[in-house]
PDB file of N, CA and C in Angstrom:
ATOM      1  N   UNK A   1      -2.813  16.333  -0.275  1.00  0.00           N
ATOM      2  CA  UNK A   1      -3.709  16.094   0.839  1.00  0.00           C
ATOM      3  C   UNK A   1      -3.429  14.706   1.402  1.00  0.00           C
ATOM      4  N   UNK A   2      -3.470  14.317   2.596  1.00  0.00           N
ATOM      5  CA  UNK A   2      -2.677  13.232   3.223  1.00  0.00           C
ATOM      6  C   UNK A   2      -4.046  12.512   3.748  1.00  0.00           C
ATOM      7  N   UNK A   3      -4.143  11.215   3.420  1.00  0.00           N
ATOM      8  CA  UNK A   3      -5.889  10.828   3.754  1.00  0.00           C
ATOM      9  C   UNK A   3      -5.797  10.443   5.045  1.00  0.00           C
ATOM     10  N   UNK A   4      -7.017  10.711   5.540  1.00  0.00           N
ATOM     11  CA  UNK A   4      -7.088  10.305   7.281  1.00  0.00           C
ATOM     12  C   UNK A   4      -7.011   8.758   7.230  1.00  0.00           C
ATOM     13  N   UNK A   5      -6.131   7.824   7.993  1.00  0.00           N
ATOM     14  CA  UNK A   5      -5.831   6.828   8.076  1.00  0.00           C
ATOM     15  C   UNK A   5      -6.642   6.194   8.805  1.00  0.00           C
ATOM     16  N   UNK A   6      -7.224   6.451   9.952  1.00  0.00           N
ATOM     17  CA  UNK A   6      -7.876   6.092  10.998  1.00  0.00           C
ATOM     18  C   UNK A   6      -8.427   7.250  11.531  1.00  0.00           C
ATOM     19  N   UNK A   7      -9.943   6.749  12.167  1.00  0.00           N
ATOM     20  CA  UNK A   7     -10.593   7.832  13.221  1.00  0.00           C
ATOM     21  C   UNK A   7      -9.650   7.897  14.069  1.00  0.00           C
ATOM     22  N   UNK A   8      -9.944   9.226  15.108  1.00  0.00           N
ATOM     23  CA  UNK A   8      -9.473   9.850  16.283  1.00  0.00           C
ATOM     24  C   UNK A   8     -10.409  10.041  17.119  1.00  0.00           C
ATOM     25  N   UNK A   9      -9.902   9.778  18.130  1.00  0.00           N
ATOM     26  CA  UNK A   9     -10.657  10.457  19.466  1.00  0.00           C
ATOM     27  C   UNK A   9     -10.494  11.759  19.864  1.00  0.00           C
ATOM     28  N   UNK A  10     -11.146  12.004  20.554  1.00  0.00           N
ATOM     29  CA  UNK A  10     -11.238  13.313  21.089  1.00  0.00           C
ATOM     30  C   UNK A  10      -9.916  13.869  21.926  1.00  0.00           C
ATOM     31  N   UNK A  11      -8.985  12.854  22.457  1.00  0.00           N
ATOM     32  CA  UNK A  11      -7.680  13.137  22.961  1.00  0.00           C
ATOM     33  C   UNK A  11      -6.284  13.507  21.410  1.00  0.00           C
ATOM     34  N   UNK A  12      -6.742  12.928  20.378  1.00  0.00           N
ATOM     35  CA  UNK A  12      -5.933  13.053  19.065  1.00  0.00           C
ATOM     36  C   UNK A  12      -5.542  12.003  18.882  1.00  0.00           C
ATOM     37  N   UNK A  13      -5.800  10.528  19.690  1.00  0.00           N
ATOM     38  CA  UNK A  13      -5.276   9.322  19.553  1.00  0.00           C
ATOM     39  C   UNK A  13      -5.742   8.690  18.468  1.00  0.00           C
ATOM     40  N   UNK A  14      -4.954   8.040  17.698  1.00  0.00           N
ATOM     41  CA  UNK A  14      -5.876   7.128  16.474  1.00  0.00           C
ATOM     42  C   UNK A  14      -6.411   6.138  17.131  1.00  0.00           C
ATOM     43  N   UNK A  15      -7.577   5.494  16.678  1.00  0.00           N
ATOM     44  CA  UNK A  15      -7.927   4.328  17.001  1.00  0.00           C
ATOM     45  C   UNK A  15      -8.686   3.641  15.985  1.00  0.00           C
ATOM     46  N   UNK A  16      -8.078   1.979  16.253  1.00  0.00           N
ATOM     47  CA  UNK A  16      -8.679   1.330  15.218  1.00  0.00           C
ATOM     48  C   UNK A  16      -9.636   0.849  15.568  1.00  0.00           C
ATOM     49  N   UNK A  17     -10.742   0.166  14.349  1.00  0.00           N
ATOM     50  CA  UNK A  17     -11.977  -0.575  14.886  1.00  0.00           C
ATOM     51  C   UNK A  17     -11.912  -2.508  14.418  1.00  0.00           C
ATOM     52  N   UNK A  18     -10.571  -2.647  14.212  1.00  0.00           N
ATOM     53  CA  UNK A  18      -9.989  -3.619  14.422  1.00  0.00           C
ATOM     54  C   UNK A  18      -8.778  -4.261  14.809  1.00  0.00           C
ATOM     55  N   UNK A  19      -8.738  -5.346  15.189  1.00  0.00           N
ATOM     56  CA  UNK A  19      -7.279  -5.841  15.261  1.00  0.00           C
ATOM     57  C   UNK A  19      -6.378  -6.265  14.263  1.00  0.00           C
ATOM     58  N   UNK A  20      -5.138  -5.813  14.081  1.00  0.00           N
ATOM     59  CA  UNK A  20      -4.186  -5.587  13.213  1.00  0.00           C
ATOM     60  C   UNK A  20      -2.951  -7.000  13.641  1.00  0.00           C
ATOM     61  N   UNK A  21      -2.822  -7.633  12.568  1.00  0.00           N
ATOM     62  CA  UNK A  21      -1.408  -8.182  13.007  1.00  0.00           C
ATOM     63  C   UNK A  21      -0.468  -8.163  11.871  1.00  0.00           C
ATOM     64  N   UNK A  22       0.605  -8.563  12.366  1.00  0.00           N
ATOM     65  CA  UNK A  22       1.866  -8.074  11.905  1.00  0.00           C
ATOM     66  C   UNK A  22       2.239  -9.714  10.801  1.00  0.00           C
ATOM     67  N   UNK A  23       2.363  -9.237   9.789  1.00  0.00           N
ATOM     68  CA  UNK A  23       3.163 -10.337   8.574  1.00  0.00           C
ATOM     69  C   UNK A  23       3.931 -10.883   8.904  1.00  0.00           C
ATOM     70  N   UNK A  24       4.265 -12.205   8.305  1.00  0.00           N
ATOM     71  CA  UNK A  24       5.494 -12.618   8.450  1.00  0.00           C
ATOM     72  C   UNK A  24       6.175 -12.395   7.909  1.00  0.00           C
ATOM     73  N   UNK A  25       7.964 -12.320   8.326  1.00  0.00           N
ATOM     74  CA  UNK A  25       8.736 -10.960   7.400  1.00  0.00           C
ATOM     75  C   UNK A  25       8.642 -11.702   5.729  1.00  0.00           C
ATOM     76  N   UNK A  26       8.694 -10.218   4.784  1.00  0.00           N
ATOM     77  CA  UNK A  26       8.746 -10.644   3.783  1.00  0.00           C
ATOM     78  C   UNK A  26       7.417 -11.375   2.527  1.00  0.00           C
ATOM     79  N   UNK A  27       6.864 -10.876   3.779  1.00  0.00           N
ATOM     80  CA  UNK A  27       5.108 -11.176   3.139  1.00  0.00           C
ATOM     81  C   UNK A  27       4.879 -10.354   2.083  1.00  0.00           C
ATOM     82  N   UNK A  28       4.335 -11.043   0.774  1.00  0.00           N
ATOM     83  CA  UNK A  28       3.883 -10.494  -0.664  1.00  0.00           C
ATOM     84  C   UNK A  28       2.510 -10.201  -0.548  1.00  0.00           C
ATOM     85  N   UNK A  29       1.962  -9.203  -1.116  1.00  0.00           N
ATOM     86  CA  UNK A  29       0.883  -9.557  -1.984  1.00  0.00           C
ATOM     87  C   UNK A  29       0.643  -8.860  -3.660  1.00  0.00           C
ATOM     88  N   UNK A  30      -0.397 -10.022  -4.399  1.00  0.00           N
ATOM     89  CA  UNK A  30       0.184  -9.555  -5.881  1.00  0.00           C
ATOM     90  C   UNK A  30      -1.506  -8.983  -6.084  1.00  0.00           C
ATOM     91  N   UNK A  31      -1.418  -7.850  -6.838  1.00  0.00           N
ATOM     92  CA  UNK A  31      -2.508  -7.664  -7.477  1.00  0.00           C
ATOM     93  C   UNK A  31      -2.855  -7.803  -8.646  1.00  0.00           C
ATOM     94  N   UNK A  32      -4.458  -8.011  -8.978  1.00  0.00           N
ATOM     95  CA  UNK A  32      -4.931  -7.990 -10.291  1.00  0.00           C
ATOM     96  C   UNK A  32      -5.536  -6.600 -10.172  1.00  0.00           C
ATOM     97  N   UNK A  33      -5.175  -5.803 -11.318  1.00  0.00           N
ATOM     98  CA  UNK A  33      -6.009  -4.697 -11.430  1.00  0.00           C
ATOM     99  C   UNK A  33      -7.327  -4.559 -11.982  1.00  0.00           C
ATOM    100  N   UNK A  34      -7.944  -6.027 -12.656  1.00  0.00           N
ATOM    101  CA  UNK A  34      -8.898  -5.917 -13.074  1.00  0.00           C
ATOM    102  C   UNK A  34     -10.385  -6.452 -12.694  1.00  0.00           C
ATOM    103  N   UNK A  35     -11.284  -5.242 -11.845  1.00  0.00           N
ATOM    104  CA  UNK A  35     -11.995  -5.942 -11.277  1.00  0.00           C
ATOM    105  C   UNK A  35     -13.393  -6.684 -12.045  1.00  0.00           C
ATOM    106  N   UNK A  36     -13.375  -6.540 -13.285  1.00  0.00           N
ATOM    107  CA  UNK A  36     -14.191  -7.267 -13.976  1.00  0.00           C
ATOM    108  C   UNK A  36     -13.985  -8.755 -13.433  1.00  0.00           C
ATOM    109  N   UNK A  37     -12.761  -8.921 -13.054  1.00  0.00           N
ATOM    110  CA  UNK A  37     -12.421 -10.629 -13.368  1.00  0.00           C
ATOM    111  C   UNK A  37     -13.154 -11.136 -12.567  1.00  0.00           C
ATOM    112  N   UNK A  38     -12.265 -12.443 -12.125  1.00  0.00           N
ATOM    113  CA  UNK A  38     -12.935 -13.870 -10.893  1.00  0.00           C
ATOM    114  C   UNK A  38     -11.804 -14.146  -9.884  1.00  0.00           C
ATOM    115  N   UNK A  39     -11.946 -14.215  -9.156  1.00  0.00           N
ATOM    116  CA  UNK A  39     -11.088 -15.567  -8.503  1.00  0.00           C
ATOM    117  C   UNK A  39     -10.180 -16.276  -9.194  1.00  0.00           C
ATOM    118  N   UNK A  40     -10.886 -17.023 -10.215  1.00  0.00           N
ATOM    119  CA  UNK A  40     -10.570 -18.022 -10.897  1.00  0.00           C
ATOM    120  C   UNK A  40      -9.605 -17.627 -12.013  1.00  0.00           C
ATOM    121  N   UNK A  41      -9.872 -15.874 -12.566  1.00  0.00           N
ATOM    122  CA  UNK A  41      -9.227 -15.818 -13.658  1.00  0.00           C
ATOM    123  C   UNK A  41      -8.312 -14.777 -13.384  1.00  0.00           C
ATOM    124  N   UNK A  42      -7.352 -14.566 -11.529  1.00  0.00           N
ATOM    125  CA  UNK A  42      -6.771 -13.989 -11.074  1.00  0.00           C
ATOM    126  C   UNK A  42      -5.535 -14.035 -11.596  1.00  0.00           C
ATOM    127  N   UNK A  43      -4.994 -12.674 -12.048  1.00  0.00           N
ATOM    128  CA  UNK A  43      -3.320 -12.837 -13.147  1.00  0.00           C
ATOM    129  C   UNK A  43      -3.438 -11.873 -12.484  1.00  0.00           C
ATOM    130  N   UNK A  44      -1.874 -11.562 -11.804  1.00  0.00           N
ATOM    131  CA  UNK A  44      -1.460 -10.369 -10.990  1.00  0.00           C
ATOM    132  C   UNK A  44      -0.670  -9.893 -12.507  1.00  0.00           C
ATOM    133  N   UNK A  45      -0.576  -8.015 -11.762  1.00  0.00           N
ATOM    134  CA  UNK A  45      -0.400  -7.505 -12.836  1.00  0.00           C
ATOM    135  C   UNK A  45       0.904  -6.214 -11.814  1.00  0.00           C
ATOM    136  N   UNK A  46       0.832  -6.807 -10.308  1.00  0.00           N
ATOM    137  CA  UNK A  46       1.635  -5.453  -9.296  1.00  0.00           C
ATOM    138  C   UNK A  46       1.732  -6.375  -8.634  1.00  0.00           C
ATOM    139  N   UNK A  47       3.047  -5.898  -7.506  1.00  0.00           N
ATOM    140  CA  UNK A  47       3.068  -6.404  -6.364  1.00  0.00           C
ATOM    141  C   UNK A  47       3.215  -5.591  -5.263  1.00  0.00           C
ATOM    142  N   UNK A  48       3.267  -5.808  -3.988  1.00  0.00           N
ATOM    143  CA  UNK A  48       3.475  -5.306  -3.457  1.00  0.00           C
ATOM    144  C   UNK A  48       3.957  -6.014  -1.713  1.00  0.00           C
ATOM    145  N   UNK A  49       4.492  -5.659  -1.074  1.00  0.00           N
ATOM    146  CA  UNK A  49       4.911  -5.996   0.638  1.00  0.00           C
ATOM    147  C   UNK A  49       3.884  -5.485   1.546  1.00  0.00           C
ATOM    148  N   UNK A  50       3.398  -6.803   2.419  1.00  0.00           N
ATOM    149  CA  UNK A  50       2.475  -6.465   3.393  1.00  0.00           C
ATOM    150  C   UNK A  50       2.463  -5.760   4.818  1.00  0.00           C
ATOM    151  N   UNK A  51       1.920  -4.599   5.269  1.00  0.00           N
ATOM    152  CA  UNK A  51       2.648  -3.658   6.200  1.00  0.00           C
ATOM    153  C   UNK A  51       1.716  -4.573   7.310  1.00  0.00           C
ATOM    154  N   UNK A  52       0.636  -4.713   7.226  1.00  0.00           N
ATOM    155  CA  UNK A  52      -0.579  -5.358   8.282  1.00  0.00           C
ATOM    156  C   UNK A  52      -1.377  -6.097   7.700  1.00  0.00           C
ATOM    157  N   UNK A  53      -2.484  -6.770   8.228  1.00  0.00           N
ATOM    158  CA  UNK A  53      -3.090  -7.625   8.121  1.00  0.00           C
ATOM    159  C   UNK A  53      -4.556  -7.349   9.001  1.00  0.00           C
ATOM    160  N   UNK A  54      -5.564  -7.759   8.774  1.00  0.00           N
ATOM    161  CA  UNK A  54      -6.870  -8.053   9.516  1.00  0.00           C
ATOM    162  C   UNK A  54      -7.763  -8.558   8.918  1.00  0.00           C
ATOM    163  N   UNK A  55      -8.771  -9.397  10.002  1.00  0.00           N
ATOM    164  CA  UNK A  55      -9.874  -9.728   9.252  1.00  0.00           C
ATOM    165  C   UNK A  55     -10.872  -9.275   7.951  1.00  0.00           C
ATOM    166  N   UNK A  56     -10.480  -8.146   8.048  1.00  0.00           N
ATOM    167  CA  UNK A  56     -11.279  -7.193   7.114  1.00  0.00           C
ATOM    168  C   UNK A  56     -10.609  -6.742   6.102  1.00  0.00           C
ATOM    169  N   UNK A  57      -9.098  -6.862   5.705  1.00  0.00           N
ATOM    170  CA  UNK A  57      -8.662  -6.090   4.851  1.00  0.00           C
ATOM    171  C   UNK A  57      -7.020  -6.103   5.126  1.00  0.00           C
ATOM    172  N   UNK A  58      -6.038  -5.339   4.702  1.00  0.00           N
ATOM    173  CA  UNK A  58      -4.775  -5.021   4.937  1.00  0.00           C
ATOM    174  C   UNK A  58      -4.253  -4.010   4.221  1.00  0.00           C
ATOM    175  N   UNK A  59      -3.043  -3.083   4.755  1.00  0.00           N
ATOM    176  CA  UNK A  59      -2.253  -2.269   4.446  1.00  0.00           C
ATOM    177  C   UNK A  59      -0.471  -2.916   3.530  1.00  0.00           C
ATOM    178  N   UNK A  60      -0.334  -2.447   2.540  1.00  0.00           N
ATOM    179  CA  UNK A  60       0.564  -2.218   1.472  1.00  0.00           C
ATOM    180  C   UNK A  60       1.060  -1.219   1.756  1.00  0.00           C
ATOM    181  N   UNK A  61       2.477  -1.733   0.809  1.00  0.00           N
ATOM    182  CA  UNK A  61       3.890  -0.346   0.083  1.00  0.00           C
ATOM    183  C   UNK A  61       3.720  -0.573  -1.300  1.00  0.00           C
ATOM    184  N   UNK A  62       3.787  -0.297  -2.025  1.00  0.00           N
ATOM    185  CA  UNK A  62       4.223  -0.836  -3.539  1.00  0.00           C
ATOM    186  C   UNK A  62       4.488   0.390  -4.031  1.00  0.00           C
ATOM    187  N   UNK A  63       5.315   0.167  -5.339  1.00  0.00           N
ATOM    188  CA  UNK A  63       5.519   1.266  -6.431  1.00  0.00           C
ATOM    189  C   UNK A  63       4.419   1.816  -6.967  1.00  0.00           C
ATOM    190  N   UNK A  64       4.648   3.235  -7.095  1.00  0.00           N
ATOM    191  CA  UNK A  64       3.261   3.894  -7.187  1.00  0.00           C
ATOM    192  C   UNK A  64       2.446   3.655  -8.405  1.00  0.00           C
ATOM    193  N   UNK A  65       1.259   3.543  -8.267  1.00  0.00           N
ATOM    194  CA  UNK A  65       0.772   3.350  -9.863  1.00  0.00           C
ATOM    195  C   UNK A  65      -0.429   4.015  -9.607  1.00  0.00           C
ATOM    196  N   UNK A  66      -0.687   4.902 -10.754  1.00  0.00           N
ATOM    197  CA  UNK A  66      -1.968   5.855 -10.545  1.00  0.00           C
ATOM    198  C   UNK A  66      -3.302   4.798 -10.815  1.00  0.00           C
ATOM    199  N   UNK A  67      -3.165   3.583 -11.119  1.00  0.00           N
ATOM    200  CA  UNK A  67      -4.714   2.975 -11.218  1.00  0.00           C
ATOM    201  C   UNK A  67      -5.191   2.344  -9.759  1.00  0.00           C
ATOM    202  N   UNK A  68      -4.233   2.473  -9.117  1.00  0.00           N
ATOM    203  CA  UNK A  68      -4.174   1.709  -7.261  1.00  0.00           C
ATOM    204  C   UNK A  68      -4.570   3.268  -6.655  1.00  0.00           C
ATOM    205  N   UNK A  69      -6.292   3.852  -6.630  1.00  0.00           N
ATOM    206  CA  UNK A  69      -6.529   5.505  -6.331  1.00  0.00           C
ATOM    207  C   UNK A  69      -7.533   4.591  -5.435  1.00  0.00           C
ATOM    208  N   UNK A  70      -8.070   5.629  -4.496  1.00  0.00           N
ATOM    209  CA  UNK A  70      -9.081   5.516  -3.829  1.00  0.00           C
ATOM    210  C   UNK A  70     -10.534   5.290  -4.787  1.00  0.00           C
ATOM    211  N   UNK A  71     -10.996   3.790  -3.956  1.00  0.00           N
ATOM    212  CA  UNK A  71     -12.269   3.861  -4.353  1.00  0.00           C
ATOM    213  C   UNK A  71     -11.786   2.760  -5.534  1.00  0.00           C
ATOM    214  N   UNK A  72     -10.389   2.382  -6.102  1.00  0.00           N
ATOM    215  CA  UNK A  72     -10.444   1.280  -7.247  1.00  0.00           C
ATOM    216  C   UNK A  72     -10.493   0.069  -6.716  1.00  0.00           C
ATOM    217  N   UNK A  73     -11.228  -0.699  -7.568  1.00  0.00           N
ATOM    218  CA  UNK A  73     -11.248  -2.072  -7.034  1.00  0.00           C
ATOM    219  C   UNK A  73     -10.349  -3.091  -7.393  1.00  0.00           C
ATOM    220  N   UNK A  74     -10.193  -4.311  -7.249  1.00  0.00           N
ATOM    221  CA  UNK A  74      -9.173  -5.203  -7.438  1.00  0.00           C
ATOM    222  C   UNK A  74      -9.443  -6.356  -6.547  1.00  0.00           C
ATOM    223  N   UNK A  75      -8.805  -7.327  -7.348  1.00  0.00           N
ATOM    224  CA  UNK A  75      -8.250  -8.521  -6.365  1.00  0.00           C
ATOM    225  C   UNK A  75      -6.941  -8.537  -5.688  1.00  0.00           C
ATOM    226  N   UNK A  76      -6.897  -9.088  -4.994  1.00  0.00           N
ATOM    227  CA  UNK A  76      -5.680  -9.014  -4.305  1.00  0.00           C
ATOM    228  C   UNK A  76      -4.830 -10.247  -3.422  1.00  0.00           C
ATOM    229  N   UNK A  77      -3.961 -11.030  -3.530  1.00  0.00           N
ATOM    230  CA  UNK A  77      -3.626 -12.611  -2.991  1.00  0.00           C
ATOM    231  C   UNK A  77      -2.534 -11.738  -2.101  1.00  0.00           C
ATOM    232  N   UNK A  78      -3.039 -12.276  -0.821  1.00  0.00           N
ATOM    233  CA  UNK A  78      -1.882 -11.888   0.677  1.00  0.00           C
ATOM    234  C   UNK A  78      -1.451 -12.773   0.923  1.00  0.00           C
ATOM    235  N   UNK A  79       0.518 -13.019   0.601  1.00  0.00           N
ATOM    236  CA  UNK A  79       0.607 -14.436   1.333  1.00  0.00           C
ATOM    237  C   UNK A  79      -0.155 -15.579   0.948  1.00  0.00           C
ATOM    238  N   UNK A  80      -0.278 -16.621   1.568  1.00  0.00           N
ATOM    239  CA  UNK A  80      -0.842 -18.228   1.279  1.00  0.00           C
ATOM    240  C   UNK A  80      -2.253 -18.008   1.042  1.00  0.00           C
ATOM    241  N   UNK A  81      -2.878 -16.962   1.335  1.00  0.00           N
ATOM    242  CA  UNK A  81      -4.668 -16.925   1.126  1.00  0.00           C
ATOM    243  C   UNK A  81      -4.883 -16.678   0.062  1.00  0.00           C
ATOM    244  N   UNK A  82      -5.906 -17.393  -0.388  1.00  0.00           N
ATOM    245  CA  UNK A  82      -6.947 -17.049  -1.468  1.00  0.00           C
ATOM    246  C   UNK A  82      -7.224 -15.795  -2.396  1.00  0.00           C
ATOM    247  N   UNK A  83      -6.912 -15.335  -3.331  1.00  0.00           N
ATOM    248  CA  UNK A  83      -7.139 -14.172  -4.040  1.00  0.00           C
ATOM    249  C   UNK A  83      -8.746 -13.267  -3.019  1.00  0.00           C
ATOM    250  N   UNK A  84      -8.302 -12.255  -2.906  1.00  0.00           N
ATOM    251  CA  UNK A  84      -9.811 -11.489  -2.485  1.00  0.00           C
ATOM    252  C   UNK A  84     -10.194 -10.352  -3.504  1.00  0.00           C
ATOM    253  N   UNK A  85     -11.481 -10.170  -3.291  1.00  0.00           N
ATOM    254  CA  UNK A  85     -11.843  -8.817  -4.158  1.00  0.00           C
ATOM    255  C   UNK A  85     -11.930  -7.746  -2.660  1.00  0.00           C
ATOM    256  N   UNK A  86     -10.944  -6.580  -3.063  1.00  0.00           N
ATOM    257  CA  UNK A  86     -11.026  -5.235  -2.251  1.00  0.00           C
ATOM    258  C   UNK A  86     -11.317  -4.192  -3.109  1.00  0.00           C
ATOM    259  N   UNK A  87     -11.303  -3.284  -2.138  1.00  0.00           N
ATOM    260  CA  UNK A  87     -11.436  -1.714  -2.412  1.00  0.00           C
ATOM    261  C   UNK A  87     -10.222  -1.128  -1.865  1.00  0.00           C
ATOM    262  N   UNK A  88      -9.658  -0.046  -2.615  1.00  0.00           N
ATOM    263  CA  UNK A  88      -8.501   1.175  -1.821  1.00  0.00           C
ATOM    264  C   UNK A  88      -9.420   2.040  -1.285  1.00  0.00           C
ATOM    265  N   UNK A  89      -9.329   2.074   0.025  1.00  0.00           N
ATOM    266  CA  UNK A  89      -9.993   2.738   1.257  1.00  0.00           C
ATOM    267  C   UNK A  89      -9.222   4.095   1.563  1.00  0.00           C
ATOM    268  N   UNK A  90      -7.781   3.970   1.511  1.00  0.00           N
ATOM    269  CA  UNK A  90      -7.209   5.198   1.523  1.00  0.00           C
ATOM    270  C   UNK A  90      -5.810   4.777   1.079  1.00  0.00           C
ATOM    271  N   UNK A  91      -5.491   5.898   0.416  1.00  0.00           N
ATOM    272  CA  UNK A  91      -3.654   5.901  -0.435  1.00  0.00           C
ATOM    273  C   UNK A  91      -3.259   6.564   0.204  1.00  0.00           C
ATOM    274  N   UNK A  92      -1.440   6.910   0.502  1.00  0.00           N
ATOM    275  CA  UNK A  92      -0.822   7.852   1.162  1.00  0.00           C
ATOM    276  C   UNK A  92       0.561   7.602  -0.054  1.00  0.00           C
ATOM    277  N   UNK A  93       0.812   8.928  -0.875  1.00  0.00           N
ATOM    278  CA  UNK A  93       2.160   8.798  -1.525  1.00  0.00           C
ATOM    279  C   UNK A  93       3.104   9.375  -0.441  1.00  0.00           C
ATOM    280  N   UNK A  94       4.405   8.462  -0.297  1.00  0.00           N
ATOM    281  CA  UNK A  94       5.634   9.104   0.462  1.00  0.00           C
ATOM    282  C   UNK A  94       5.950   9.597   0.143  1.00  0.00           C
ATOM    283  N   UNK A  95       6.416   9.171  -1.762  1.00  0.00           N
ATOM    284  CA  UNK A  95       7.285   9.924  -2.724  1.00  0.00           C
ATOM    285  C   UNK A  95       6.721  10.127  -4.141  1.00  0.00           C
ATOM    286  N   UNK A  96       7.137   9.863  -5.443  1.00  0.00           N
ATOM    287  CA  UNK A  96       6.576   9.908  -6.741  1.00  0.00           C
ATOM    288  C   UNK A  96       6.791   8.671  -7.125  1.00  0.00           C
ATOM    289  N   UNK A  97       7.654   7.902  -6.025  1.00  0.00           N
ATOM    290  CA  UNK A  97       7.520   6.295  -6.356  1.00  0.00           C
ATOM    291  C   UNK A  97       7.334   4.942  -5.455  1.00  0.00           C
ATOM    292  N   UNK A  98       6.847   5.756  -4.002  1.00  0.00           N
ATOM    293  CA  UNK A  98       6.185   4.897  -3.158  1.00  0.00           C
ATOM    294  C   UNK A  98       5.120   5.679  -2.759  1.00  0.00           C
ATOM    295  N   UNK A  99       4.242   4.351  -2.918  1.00  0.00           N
ATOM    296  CA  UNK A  99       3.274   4.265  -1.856  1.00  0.00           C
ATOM    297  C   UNK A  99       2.041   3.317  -1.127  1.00  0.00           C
ATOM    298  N   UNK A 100       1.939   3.865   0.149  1.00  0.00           N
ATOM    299  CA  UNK A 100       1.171   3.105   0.760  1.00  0.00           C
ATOM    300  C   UNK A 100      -0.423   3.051   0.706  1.00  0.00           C
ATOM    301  N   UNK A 101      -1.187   1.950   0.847  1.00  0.00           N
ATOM    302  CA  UNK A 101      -2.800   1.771   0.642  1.00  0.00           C
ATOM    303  C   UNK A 101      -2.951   0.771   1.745  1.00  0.00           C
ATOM    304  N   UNK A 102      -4.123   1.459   2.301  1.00  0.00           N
ATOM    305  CA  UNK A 102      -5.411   0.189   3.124  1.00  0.00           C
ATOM    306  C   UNK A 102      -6.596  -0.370   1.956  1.00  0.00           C
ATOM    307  N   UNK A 103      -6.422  -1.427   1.912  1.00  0.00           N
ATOM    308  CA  UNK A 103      -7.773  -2.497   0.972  1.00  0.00           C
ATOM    309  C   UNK A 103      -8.536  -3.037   2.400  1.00  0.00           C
ATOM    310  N   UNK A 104      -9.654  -2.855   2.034  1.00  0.00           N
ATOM    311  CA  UNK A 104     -10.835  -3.659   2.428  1.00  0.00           C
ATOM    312  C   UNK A 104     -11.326  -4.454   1.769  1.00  0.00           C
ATOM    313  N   UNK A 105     -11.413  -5.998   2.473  1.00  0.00           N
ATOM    314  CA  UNK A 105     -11.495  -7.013   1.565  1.00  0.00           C
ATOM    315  C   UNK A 105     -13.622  -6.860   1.012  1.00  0.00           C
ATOM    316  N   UNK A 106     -13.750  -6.978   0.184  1.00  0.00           N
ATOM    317  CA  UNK A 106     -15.258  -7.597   0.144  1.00  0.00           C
ATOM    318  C   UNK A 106     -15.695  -8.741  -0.557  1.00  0.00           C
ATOM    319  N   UNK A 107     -17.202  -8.648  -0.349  1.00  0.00           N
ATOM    320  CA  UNK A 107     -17.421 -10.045  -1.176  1.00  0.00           C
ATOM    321  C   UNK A 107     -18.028  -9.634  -2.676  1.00  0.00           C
ATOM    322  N   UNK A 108     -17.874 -10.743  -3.546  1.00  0.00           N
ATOM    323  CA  UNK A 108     -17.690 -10.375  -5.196  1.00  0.00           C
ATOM    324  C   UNK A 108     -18.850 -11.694  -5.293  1.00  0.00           C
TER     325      UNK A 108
END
């Protein structure tokens, strides 16, 4: 099942309810899988390449790992910013060893 990425309009167009920008090439981000933790006691444990960016959150590639499912939580460091606590909002596998996720950042 392929998760809906974005609402649609009534024409079939996606549309977002934010603005998206584009990484600078080669942009990381590392995750902690454990959302018990802190900020403070952030040890990445994955990585992954940044597809987008927004105020609210961002889209990943990484090697697939079944604990990165919808609905898991985590921290997550994009680039030069600050570790955040997100949620996987939606996964999409390409293959049995990529795939892509939207995180929504929240507050912890």
């Amino acid at each position: 099942m392929t998760p809906k990425l974005t609402p649609q309009d009534s024409s079939g167009l996606k549309k977002r309810k934010g603005m998206r920008f584009r990484p600078d090439p080669g942009t990381a981000a590392f995750l902690d899988l454990r959302p018990e933790a802190s900020k403070d006691q952030f040890r990445p444990q994955d990585f992954a390449l940044v597809i987008n960016e927004s105020h609210r959150g961002c889209s990943l590639v990484l090697k697939t790992n079944p604990a990165i499912r919808n609905g898991a939580r985590l921290y997550v460091k994009v680039g030069k910013l600050a570790p955040h606590y997100a949620e996987v909002k939606w996964r999409l596998d390409y293959d049995s060893e990529v795939t892509r996720v939207g995180l929504l950042f929240l507050e912890k």
